[in-house]
N, C-alpha and C. Protein backbone atom coordinates (compact mmCIF):
# COMPACT_ATOMS: atom_id res chain seq x y z
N UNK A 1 103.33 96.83 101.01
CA UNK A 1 104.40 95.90 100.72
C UNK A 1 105.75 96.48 101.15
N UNK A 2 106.13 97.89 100.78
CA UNK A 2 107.16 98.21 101.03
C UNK A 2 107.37 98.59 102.56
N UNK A 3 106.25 98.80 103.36
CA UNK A 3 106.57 99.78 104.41
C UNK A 3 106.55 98.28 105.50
N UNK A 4 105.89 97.42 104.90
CA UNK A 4 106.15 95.36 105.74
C UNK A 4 107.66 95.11 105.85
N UNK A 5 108.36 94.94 104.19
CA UNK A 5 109.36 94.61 104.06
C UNK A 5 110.17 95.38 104.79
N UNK A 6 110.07 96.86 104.63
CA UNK A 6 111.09 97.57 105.62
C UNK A 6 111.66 97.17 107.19
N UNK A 7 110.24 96.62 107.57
CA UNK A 7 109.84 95.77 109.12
C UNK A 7 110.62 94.94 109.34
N UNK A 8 110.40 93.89 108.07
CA UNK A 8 110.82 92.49 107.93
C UNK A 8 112.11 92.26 107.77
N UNK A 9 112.43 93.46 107.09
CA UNK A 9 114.18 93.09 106.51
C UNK A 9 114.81 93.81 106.64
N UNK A 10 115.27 94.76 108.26
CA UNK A 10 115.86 95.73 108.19
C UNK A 10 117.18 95.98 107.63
N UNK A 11 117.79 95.26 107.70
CA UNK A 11 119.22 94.94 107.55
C UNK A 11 119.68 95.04 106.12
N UNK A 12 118.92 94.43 105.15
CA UNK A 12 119.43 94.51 103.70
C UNK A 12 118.82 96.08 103.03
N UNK A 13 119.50 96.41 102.00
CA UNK A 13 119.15 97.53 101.17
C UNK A 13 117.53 97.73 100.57
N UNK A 14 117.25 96.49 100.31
CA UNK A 14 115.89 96.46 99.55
C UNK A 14 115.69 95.15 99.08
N UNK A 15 114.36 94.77 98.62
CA UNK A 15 114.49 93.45 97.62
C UNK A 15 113.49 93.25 96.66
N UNK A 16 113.50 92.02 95.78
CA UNK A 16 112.95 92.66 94.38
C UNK A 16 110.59 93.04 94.93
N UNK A 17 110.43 92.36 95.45
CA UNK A 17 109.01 92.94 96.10
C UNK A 17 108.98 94.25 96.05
N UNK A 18 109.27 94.71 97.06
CA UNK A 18 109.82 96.19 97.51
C UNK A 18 109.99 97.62 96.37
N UNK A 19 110.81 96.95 95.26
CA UNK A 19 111.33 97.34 94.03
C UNK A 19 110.26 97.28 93.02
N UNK A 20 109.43 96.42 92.75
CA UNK A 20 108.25 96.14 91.83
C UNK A 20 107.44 97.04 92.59
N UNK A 21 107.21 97.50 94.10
CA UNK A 21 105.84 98.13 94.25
C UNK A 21 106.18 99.71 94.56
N UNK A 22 107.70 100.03 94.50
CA UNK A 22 107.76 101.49 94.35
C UNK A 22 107.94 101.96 92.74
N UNK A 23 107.97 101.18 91.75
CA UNK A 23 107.96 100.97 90.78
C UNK A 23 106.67 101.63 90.08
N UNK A 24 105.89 100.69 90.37
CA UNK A 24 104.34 100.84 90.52
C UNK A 24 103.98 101.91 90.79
N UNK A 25 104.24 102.55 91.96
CA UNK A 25 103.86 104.01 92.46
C UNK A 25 104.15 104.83 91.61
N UNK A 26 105.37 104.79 91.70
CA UNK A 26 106.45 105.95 91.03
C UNK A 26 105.26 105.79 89.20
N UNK A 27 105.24 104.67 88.62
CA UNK A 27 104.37 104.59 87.52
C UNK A 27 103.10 105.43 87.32
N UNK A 28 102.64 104.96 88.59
CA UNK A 28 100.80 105.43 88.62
C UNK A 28 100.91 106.79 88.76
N UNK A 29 101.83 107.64 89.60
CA UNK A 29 102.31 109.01 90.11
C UNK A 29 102.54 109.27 88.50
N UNK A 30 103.07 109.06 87.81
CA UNK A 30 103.62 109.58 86.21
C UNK A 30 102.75 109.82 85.85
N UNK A 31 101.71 108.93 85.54
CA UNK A 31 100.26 109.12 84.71
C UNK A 31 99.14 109.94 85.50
N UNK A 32 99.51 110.32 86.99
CA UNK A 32 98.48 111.37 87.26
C UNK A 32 99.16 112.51 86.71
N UNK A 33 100.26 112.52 87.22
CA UNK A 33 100.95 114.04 86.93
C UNK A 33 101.07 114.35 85.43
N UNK A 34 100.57 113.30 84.33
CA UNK A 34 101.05 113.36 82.74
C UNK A 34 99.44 114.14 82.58
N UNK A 35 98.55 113.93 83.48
CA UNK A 35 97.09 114.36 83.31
C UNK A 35 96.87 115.20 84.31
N UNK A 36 97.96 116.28 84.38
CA UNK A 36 97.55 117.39 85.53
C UNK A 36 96.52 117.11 86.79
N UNK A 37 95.92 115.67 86.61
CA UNK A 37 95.29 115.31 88.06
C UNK A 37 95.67 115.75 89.18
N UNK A 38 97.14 115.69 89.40
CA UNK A 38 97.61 116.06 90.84
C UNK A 38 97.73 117.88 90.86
N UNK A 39 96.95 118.35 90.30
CA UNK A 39 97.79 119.55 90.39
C UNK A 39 96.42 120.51 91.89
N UNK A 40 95.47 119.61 91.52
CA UNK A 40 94.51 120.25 93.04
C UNK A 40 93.51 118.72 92.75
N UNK A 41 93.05 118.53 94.17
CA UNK A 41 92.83 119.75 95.39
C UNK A 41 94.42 119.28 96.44
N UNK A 42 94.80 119.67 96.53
CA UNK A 42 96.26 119.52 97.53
C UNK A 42 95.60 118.28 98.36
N UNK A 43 96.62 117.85 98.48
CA UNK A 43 96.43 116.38 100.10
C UNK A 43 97.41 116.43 101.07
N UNK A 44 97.18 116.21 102.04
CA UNK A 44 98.42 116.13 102.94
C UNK A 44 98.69 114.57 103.02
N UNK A 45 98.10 113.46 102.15
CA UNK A 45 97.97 111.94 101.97
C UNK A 45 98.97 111.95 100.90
N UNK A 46 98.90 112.63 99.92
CA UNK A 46 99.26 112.28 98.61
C UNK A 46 100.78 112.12 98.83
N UNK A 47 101.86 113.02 99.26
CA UNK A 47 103.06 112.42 98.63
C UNK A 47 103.75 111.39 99.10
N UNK A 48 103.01 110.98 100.53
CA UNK A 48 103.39 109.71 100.85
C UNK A 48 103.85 108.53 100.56
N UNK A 49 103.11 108.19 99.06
CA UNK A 49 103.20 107.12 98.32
C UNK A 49 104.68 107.41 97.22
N UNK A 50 104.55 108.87 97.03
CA UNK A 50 106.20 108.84 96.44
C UNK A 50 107.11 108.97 97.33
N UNK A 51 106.97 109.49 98.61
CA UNK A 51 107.98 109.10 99.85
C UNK A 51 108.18 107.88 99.79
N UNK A 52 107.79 106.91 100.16
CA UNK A 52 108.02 106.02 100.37
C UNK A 52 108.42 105.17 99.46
N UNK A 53 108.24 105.25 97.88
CA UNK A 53 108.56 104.85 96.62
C UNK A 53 110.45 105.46 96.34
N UNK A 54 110.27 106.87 97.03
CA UNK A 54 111.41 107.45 96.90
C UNK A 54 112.51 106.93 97.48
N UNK A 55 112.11 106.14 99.21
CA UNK A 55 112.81 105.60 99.51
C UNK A 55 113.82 104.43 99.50
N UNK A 56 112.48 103.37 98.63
CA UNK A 56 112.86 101.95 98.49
C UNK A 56 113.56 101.69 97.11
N UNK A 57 113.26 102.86 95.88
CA UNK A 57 113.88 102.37 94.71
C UNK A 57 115.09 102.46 94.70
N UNK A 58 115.84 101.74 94.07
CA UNK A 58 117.34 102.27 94.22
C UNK A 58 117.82 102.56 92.38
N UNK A 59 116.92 102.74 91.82
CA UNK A 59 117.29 103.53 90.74
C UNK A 59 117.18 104.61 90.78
N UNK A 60 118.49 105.61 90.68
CA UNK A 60 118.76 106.98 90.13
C UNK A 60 117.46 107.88 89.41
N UNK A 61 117.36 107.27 88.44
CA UNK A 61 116.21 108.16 87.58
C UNK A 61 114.99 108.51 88.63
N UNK A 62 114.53 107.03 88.52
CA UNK A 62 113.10 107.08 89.12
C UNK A 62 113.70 108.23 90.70
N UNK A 63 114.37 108.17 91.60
CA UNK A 63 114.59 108.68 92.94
C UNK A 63 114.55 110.24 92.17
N UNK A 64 115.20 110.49 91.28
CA UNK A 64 115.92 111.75 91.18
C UNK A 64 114.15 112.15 90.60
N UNK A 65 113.44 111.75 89.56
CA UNK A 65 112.12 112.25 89.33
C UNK A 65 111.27 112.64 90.72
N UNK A 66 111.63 111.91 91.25
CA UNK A 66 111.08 111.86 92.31
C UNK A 66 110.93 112.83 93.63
N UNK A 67 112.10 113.64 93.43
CA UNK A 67 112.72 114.72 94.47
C UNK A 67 112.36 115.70 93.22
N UNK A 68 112.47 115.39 92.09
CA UNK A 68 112.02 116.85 91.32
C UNK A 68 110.64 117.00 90.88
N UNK A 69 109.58 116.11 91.29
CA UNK A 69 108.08 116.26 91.76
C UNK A 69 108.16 117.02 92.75
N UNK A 70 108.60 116.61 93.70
CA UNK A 70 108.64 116.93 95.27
C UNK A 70 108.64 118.69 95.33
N UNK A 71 109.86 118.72 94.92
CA UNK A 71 109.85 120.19 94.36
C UNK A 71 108.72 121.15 94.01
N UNK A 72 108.65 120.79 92.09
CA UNK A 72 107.18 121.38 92.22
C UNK A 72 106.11 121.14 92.86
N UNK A 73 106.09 120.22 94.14
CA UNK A 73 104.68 120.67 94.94
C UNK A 73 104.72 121.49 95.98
N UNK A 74 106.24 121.70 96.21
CA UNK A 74 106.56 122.85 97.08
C UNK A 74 105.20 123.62 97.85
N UNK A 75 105.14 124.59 96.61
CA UNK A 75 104.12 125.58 96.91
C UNK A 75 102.92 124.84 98.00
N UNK A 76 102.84 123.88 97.83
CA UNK A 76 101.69 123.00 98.74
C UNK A 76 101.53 123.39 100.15
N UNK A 77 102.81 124.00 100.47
CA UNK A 77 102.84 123.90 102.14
C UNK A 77 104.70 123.39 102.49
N UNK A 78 105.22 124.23 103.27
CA UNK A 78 106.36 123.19 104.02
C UNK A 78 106.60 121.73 104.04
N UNK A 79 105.14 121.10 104.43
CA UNK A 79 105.69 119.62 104.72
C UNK A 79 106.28 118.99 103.63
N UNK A 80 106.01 119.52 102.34
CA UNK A 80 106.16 119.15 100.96
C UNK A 80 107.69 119.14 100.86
N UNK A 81 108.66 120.44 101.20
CA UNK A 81 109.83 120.92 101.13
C UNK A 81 110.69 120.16 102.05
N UNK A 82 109.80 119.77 103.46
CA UNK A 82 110.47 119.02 104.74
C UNK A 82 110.88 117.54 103.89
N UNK A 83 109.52 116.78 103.82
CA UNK A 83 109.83 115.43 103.61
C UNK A 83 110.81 115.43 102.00
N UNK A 84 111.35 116.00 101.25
CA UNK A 84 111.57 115.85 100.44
C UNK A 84 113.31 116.25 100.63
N UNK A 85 113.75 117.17 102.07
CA UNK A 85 114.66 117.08 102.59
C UNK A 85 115.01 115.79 103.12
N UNK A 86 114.06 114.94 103.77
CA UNK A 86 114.24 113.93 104.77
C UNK A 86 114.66 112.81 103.66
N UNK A 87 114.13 112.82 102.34
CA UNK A 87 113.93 111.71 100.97
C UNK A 87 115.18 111.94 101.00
N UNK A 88 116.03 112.76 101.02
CA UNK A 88 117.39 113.54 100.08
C UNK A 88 118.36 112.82 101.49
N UNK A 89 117.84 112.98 102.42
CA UNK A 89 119.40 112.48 103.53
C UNK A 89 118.94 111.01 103.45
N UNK A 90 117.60 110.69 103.64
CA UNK A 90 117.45 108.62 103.74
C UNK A 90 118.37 108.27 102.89
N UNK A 91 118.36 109.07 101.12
CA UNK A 91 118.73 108.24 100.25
C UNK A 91 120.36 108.44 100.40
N UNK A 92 120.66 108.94 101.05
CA UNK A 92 122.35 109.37 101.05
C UNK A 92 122.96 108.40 102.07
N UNK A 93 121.87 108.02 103.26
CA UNK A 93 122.75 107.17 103.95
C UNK A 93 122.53 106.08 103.87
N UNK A 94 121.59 105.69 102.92
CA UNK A 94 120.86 104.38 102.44
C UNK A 94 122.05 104.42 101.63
N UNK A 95 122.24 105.14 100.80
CA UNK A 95 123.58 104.46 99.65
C UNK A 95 124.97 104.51 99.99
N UNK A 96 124.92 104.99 101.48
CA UNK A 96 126.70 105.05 101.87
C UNK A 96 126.75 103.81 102.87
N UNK A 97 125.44 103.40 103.50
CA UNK A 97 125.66 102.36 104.79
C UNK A 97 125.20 100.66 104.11
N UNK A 98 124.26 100.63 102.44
CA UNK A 98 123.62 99.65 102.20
C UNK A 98 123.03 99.22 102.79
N UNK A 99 121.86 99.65 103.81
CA UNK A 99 120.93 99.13 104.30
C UNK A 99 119.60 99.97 104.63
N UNK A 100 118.68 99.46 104.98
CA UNK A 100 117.42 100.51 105.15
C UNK A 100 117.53 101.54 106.23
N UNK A 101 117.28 102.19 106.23
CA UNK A 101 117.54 103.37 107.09
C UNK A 101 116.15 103.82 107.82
N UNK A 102 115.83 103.92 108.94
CA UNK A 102 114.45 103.89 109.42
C UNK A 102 114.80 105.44 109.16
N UNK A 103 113.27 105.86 108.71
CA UNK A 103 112.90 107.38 108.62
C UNK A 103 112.79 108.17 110.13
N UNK A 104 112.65 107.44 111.08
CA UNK A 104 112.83 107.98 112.54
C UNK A 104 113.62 108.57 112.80
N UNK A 105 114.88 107.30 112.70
CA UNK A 105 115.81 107.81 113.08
C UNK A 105 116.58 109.22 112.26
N UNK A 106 116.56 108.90 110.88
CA UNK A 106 116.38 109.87 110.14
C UNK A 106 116.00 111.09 110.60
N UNK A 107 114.91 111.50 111.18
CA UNK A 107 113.75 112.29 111.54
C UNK A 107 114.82 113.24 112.90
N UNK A 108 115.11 112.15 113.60
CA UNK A 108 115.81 112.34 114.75
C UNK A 108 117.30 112.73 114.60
N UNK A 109 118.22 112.36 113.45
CA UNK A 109 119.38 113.41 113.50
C UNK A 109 119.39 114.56 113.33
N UNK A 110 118.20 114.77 112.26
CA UNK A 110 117.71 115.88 111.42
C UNK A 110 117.32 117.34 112.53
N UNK A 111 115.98 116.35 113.60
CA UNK A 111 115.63 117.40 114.97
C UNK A 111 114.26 117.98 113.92
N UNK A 112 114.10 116.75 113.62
CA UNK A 112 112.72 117.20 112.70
C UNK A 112 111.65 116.03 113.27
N UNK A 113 110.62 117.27 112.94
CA UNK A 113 108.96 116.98 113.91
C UNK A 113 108.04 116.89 112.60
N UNK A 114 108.19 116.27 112.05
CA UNK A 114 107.82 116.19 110.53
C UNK A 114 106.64 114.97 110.72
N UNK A 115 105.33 115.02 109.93
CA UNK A 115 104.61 114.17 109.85
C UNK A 115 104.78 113.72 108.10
N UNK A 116 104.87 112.85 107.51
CA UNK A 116 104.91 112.51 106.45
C UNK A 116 103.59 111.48 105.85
């Protein structure tokens, strides 16, 4: 839903779809991590779904939980530390320009070869 809408609606910040299904994530992510589920076997799949949750919410809390997961999975590997850099500049120019910010381009000021 979110990664359509991004497609569909580049231009605006977000909308309520978008918002209900990083919502959701960000939710279901709480209750693994409240049940140490996530703590193995590592994925290189898994933080995707809070990437991308990270990107579209535009509430504070939920974003900021969100970069401080990111964190403790650190230890996982780099890509963990990368994309959670890349979460930290989307959301900065997502909230200075009001509009979606493709992670590419993102990717590309940065000079980052990052798979997420």
């Amino acid at each position: 839903t979110i990664l359509l809408n991004r497609i569909l609606k580049p231009d605006i910040r977000t909308d309520p779809e978008s918002q209900d299904a990083a919502h959701e994530i960000i939710r279901i992510s709480y209750r693994f991590r409240k049940a140490k589920y996530l703590d193995t076997p590592r994925s290189l799949l898994w933080p995707l779904p809070l990437f991308v949750a990270g990107i579209e919410t535009t509430d504070e809390i939920y974003r900021d939980w969100i970069l401080s997961y990111m964190t403790e999975l650190e230890h996982w590997g780099g890509y963990i530390k990368k994309s959670r850099e890349l979460l930290e500049d989307i959301c900065k120019r997502q909230k200075r320009d009001g509009t979606r910010i493709r992670v590419r381009d993102a990717m590309n000021d940065l000079n980052m070869t990052l798979i997420v």
